[in-house]
N, C-alpha and C. Protein backbone atom coordinates (compact mmCIF):
# COMPACT_ATOMS: atom_id res chain seq x y z
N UNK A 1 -21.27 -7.41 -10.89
CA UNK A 1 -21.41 -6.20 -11.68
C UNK A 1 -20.16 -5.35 -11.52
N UNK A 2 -19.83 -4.90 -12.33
CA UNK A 2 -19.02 -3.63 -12.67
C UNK A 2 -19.17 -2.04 -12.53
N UNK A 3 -18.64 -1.41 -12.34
CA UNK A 3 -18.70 0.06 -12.45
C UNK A 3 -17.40 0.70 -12.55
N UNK A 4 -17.81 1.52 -13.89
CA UNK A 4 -16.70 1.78 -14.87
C UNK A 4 -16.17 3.54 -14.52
N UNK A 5 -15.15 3.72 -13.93
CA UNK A 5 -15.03 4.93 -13.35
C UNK A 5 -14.46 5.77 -14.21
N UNK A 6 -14.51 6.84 -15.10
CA UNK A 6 -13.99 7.85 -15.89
C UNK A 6 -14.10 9.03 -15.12
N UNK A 7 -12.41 9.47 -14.94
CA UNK A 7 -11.68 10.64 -14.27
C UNK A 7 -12.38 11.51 -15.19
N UNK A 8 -11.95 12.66 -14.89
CA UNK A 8 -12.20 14.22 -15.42
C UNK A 8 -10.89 14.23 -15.69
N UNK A 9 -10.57 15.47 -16.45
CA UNK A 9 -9.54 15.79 -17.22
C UNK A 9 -8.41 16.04 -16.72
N UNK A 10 -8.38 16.75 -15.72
CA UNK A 10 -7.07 17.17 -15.17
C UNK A 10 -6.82 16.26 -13.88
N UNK A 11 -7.37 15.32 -13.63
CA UNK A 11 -7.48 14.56 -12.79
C UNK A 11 -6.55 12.56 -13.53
N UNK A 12 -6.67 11.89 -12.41
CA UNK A 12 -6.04 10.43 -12.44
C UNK A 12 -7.08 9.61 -12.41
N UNK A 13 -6.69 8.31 -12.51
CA UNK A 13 -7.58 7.09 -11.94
C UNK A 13 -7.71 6.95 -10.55
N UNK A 14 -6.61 7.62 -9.79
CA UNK A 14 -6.61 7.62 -8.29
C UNK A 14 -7.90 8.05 -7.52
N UNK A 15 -8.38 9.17 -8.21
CA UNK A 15 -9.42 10.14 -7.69
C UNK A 15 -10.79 9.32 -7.41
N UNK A 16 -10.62 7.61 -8.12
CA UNK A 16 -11.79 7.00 -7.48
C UNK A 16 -11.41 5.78 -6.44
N UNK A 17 -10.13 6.13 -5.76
CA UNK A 17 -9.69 4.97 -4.95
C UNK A 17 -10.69 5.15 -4.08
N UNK A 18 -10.78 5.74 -3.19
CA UNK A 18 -11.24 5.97 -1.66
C UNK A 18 -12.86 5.43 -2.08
N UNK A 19 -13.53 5.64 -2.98
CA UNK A 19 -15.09 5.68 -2.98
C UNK A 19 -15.76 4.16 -3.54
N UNK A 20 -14.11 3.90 -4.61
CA UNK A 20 -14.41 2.72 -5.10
C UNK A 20 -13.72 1.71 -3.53
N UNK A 21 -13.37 1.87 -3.05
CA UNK A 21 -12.82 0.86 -2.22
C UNK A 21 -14.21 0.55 -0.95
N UNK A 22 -14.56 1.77 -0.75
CA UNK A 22 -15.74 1.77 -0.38
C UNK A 22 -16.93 0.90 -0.68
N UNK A 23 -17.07 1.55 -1.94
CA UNK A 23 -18.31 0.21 -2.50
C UNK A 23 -17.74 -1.21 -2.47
N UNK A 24 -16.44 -1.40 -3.09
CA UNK A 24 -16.31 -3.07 -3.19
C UNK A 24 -16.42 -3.89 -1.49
N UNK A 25 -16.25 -2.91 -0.50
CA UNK A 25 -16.56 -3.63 0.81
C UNK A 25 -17.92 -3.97 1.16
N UNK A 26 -18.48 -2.38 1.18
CA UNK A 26 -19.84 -3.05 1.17
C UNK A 26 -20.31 -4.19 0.57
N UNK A 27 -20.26 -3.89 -0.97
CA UNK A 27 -21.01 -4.76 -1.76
C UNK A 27 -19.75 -5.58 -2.43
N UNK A 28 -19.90 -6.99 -2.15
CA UNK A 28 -19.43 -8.30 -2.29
C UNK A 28 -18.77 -7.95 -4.08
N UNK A 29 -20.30 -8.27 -4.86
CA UNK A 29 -20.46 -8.79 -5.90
C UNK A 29 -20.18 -7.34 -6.78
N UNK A 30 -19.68 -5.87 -6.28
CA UNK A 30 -19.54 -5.26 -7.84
C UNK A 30 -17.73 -4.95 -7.23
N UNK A 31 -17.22 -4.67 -8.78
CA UNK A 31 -15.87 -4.51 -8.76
C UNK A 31 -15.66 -3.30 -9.45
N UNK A 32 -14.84 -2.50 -9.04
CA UNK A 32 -14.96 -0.94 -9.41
C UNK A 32 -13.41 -1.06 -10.31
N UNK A 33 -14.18 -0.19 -11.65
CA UNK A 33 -12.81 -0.04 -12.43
C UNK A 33 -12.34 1.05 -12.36
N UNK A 34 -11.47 1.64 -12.15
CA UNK A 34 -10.84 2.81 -12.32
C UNK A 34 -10.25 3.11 -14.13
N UNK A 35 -11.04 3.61 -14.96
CA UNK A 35 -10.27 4.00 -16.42
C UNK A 35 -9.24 4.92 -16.31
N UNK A 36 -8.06 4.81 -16.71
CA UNK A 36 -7.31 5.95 -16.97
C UNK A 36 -7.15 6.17 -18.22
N UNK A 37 -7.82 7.93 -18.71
CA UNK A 37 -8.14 7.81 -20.21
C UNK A 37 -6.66 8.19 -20.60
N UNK A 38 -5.90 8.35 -20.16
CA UNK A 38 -4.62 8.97 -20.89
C UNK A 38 -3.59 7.61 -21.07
N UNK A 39 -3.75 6.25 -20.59
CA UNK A 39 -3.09 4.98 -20.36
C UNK A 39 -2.27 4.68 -21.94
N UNK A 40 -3.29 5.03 -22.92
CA UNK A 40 -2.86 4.90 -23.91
C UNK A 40 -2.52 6.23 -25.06
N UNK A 41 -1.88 6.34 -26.50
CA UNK A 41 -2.37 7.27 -27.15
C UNK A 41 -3.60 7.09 -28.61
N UNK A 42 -4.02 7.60 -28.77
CA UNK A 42 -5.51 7.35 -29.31
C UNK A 42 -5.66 7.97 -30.91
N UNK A 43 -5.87 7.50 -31.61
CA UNK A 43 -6.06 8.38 -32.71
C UNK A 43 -6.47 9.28 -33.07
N UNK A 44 -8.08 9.18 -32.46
CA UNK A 44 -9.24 10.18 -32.50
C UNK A 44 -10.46 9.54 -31.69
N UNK A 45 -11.21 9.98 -31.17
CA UNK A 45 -12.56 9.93 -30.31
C UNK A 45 -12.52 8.82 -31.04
N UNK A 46 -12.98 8.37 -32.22
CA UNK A 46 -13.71 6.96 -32.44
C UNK A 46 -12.76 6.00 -31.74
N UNK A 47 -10.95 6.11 -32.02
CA UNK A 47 -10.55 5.12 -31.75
C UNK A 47 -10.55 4.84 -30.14
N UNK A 48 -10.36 6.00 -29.05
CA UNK A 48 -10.64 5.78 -27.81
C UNK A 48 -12.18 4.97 -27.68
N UNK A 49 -13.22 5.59 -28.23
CA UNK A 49 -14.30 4.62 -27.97
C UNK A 49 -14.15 3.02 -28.14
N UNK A 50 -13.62 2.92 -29.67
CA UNK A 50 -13.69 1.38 -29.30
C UNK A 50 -13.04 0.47 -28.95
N UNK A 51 -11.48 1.12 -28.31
CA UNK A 51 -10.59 0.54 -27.39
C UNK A 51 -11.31 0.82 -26.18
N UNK A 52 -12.35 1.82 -25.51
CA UNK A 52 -12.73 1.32 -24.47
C UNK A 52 -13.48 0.67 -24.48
N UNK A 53 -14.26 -0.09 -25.20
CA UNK A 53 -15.82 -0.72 -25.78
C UNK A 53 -15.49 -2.32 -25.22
N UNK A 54 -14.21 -2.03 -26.21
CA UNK A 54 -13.05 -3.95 -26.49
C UNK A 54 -12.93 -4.45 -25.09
N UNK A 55 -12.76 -3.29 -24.35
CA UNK A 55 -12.03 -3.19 -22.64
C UNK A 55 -13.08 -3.90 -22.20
N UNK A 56 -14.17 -2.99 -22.27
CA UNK A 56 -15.36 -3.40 -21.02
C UNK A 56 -15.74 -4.75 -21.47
N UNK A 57 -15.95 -4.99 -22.76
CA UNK A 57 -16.44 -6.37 -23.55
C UNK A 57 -15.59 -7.89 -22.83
N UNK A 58 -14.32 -7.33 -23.00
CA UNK A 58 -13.36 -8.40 -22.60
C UNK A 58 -13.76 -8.64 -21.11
N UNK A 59 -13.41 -8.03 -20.38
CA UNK A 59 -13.48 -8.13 -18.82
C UNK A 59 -14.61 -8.17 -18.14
N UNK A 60 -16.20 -7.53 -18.87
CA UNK A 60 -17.20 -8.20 -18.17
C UNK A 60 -17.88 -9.39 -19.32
N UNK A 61 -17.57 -9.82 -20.17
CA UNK A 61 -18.08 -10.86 -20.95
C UNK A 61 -19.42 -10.72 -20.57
N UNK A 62 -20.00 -9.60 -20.99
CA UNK A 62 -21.28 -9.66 -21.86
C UNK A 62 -22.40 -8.92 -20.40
N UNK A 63 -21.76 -9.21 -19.08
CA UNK A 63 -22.73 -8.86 -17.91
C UNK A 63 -22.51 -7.15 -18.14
N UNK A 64 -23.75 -6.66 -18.19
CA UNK A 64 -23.72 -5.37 -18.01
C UNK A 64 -23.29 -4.70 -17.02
N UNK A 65 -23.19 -3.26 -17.14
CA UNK A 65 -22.18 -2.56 -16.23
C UNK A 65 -22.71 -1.56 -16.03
N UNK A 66 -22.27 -0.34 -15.18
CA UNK A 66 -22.30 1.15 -14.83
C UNK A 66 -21.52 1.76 -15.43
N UNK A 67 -21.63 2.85 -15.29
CA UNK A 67 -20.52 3.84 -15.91
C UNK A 67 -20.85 4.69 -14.72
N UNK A 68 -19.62 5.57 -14.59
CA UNK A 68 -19.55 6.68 -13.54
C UNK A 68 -18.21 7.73 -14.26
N UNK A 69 -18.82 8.58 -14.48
CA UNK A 69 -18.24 9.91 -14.77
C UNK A 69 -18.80 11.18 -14.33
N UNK A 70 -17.02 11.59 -13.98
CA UNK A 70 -17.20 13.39 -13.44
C UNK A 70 -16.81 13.80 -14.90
N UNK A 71 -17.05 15.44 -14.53
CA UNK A 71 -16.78 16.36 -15.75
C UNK A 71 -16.49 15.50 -17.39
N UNK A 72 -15.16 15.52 -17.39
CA UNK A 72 -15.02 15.11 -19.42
C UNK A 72 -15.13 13.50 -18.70
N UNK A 73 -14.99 13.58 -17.99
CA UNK A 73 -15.59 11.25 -17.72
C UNK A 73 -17.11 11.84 -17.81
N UNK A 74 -18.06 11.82 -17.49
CA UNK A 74 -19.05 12.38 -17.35
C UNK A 74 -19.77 12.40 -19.02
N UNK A 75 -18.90 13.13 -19.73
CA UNK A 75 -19.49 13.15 -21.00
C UNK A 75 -19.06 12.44 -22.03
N UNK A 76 -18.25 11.76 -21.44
CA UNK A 76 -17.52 10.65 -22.35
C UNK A 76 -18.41 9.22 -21.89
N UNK A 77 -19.17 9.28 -20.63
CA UNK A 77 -19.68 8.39 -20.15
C UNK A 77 -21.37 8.46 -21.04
N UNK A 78 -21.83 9.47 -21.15
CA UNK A 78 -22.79 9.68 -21.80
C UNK A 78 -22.92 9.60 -23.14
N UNK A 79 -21.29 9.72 -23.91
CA UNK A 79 -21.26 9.34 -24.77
C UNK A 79 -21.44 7.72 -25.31
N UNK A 80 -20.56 6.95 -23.98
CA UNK A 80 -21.01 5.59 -24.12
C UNK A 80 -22.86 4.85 -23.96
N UNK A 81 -23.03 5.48 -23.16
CA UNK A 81 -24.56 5.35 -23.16
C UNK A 81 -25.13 5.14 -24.02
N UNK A 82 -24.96 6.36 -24.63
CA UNK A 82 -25.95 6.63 -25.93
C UNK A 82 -25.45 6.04 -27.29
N UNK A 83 -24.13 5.78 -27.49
CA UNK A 83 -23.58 4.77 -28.63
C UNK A 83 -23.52 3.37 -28.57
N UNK A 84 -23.69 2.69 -27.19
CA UNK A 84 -23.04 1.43 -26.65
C UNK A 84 -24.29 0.72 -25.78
N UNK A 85 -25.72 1.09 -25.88
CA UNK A 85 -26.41 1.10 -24.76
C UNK A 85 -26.40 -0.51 -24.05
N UNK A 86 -26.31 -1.22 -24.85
CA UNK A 86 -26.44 -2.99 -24.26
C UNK A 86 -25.17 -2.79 -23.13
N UNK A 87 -24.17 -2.03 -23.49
CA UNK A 87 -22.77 -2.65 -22.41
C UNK A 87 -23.47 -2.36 -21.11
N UNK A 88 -24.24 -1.56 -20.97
CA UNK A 88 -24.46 -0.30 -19.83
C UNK A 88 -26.09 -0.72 -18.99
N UNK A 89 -25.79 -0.95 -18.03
CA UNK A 89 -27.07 -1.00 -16.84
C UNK A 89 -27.57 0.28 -16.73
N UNK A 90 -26.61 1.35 -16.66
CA UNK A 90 -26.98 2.92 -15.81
C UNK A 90 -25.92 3.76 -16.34
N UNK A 91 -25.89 4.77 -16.17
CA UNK A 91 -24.86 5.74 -16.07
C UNK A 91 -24.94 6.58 -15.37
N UNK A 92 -24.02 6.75 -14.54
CA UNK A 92 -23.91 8.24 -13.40
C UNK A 92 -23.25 9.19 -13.42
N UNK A 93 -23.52 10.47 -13.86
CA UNK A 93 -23.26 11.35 -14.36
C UNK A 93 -22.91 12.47 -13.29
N UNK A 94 -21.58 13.35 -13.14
CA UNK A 94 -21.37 13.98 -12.07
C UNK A 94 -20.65 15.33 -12.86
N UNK A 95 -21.30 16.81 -12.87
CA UNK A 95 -20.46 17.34 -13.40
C UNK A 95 -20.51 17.51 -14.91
N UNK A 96 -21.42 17.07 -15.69
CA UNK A 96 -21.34 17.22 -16.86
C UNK A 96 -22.85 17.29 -17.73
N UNK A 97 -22.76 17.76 -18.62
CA UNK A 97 -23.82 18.50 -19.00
C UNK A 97 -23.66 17.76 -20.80
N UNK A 98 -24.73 18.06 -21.67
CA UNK A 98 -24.74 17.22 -23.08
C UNK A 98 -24.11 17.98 -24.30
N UNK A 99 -23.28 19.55 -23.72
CA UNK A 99 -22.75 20.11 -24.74
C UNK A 99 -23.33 21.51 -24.96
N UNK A 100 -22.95 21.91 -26.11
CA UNK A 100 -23.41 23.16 -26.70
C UNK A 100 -24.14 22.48 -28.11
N UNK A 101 -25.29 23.65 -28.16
CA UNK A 101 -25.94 22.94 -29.22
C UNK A 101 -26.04 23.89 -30.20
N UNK A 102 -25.82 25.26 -30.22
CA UNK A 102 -25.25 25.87 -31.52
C UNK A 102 -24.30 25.88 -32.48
N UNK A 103 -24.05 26.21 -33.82
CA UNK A 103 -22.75 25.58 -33.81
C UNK A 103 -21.78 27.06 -33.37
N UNK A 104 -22.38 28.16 -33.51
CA UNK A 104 -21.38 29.50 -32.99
C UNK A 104 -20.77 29.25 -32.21
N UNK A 105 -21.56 28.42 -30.73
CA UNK A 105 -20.90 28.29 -29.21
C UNK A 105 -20.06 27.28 -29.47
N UNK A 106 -20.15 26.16 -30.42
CA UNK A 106 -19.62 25.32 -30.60
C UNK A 106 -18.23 25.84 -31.08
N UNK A 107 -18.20 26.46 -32.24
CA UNK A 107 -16.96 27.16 -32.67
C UNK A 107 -16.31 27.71 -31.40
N UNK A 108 -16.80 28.66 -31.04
CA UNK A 108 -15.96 29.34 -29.79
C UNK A 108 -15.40 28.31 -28.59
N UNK A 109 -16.31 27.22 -28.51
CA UNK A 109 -15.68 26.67 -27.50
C UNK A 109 -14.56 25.92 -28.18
N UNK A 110 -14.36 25.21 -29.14
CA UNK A 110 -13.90 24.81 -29.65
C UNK A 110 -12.13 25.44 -30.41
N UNK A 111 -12.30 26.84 -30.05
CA UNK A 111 -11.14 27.94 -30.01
C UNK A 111 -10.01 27.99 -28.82
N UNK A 112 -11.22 27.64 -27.69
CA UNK A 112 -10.69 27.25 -26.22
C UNK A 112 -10.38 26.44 -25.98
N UNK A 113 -10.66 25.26 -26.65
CA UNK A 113 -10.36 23.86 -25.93
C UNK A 113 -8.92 23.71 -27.45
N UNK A 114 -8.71 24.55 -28.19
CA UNK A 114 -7.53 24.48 -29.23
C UNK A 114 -6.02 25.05 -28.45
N UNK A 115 -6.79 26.17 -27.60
CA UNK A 115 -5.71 26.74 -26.69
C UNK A 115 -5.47 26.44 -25.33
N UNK A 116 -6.15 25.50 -24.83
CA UNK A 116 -5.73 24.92 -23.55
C UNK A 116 -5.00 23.24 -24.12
N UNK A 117 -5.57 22.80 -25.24
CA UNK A 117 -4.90 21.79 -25.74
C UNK A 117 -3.18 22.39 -25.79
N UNK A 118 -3.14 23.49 -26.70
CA UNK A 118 -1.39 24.58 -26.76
C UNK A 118 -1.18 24.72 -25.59
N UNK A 119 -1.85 25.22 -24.64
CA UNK A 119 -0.89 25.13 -23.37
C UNK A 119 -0.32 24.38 -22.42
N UNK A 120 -1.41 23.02 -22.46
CA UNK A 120 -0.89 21.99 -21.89
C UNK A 120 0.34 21.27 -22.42
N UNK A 121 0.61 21.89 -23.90
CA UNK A 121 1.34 20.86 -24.02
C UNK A 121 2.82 22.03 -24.35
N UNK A 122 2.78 23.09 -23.78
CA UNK A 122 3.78 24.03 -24.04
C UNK A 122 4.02 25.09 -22.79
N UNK A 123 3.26 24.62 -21.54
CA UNK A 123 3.27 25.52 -20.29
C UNK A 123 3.44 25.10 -19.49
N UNK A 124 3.95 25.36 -17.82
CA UNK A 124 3.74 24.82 -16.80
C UNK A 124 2.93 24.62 -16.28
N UNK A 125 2.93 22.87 -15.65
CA UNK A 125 1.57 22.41 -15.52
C UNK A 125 0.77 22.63 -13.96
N UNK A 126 2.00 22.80 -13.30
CA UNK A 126 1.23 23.44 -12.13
C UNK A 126 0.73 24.69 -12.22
N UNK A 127 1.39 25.98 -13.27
CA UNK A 127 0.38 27.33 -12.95
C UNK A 127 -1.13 27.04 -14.18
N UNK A 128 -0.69 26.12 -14.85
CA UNK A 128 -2.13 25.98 -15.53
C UNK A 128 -3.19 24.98 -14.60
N UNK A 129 -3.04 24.39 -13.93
CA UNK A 129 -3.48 23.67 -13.00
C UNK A 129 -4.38 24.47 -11.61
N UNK A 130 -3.56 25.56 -11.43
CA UNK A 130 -4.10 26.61 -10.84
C UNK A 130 -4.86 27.31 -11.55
N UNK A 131 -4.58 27.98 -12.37
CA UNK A 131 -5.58 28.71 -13.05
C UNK A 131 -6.97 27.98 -13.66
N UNK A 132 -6.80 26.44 -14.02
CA UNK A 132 -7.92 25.64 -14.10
C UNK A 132 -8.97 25.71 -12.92
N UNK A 133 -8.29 25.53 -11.84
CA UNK A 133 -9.13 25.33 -10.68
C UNK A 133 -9.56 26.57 -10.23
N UNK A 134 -9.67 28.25 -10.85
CA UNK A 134 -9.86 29.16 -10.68
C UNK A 134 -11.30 29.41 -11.75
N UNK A 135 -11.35 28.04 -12.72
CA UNK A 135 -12.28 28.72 -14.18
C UNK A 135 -14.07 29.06 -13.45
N UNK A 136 -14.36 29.62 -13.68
CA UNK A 136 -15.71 30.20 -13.33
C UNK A 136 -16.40 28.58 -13.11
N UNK A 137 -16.68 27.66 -13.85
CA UNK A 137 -17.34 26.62 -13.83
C UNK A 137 -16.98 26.15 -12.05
N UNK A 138 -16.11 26.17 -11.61
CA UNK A 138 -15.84 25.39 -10.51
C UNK A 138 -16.34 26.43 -9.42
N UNK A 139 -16.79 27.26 -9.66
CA UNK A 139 -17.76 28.59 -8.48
C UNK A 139 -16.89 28.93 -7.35
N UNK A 140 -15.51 29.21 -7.57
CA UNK A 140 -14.77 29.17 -6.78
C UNK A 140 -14.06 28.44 -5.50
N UNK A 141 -15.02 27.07 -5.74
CA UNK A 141 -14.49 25.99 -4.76
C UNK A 141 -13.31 25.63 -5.00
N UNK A 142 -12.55 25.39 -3.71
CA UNK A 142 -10.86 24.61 -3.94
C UNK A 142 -11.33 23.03 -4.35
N UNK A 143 -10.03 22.70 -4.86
CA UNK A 143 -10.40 21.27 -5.49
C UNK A 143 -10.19 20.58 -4.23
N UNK A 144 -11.17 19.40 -4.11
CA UNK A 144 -11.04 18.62 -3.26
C UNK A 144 -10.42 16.91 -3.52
N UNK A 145 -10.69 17.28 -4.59
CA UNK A 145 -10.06 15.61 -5.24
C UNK A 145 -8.62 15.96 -5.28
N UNK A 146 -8.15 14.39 -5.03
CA UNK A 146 -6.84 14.56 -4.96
C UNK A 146 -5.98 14.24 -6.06
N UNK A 147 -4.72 15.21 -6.10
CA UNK A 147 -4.61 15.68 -7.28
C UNK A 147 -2.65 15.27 -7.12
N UNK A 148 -1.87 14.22 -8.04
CA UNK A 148 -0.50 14.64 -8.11
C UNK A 148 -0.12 15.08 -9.05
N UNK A 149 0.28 16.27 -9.11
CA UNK A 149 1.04 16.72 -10.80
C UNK A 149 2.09 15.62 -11.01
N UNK A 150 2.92 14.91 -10.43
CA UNK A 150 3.73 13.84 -11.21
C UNK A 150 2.75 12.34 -12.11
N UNK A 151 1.65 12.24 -11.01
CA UNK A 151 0.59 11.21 -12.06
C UNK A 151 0.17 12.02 -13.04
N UNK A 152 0.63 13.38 -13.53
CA UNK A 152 -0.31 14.06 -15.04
C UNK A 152 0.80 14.07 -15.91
N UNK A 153 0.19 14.02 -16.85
CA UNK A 153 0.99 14.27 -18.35
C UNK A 153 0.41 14.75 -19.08
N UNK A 154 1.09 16.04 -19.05
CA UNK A 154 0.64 17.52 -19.99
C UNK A 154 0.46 17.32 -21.72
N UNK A 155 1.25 16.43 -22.20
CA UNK A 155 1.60 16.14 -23.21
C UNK A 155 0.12 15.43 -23.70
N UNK A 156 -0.10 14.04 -22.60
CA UNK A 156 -1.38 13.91 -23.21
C UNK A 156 -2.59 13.93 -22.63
N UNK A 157 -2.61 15.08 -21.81
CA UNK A 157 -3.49 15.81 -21.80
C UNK A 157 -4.20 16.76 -22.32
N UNK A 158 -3.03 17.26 -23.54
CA UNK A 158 -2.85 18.16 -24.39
C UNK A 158 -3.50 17.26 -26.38
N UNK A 159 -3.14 16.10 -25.87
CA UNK A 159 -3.68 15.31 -26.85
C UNK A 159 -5.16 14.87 -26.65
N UNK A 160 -5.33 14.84 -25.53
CA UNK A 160 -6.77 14.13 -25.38
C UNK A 160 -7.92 15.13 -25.76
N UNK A 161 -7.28 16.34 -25.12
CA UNK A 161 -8.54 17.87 -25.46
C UNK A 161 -8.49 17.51 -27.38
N UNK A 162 -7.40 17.60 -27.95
CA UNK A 162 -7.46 17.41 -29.64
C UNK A 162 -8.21 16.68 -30.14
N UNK A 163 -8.63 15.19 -29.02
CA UNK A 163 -8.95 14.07 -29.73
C UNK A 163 -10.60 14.43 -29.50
N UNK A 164 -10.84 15.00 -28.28
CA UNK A 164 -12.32 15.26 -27.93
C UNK A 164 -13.05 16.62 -28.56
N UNK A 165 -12.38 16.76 -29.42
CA UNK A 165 -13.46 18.33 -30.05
C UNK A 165 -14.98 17.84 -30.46
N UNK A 166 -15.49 19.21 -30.13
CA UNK A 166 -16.89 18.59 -30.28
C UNK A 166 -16.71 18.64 -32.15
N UNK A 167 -17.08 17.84 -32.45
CA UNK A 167 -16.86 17.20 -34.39
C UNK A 167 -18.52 16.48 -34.45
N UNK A 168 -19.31 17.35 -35.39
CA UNK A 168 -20.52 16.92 -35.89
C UNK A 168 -21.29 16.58 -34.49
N UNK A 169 -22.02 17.60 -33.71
CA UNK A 169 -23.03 17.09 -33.10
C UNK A 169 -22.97 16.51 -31.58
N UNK A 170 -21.26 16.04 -31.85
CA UNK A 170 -20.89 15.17 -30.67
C UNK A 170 -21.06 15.73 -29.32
N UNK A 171 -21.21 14.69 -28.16
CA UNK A 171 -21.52 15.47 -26.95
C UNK A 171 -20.43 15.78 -26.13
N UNK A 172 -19.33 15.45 -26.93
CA UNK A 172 -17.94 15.31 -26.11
C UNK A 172 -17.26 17.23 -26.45
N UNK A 173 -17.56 17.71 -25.34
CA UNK A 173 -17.23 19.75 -25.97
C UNK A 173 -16.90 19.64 -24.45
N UNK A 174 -16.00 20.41 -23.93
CA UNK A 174 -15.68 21.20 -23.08
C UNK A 174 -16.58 22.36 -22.52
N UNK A 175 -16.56 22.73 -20.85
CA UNK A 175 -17.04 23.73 -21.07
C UNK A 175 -16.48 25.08 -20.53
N UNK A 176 -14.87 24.74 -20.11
CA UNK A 176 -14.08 25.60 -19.21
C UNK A 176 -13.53 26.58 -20.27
């Protein structure tokens, strides 16, 4: 078996070394993937979905899998769930919630995630990085995951918020 690891946003694929290395000792038979959603550039939400769909298809030939997502892994993971359900044994969900379901909140959030998309891709990424880890959602805890600003790229990180707007319903919305 497999288990399919989706980072959070401001975060790497690194952030599941230590836990995935963990499980593959214990347990023999599962192999932990680390996704890095920024690996490629994407057209729009559909096309990331079914370049990751192709992914999991290819490499577990047909044996079902896990999913494990924090924050935007988290709801991108739930997004697979609920569009993809045969790929998927389970999903583990850390950090993430199914959206906004008005469309007002939706608009507004959707104002925010237009201007953190502009800043990532027009600011410095360490004082936005700080000020991320300051947003009310995180209750003032320091980040504990480990974090290199040289593994980030503002640029498409700045693309990925564009590609994930919540559009018709979708569960993929921000909530910082």
């Amino acid at each position: 078996m497999r288990i399919w690891c989706l980072h959070g946003s401001l975060q790497t694929p690194s952030v599941w070394k230590t836990i995935g290395d963990a499980i593959e000792s214990k347990f023999e038979s599962v192999k932990v993937e680390e996704v890095n959603l920024y690996e490629n550039e994407y057209e729009s939400f559909g096309h990331w979905r079914a370049q990751f769909y192709k992914k999991v298809e290819r490499q577990t030939k047909g044996e079902p899998s896990l999913l494990l997502g924090y924050s935007m892994g988290g709801r991108l993971a739930m997004d697979a769930v609920v569009n993809k359900p045969g790929l998927w044994r389970g999903g583990i969900l850390v950090g993430a919630d199914p959206g906004l379901i008005s469309d007002d909140e939706r608009r507004k959030q959707l104002q925010k995630d237009l201007e953190w998309a502009r800043r990532f891709r027009t600011e410095d990424l360490q004082k936005l990085l700080e000020e991320w880890d300051r947003l009310p959602v995180f209750c003032g805890r320091s980040n504990c995951a480990s974090r290199e600003i040289s593994e980030l790229d503002s640029e498409k990180i700045g693309r990925f918020f564009l590609m994930c707007f919540p559009k018709q319903g979708s569960p993929i919305c921000f909530q910082c």
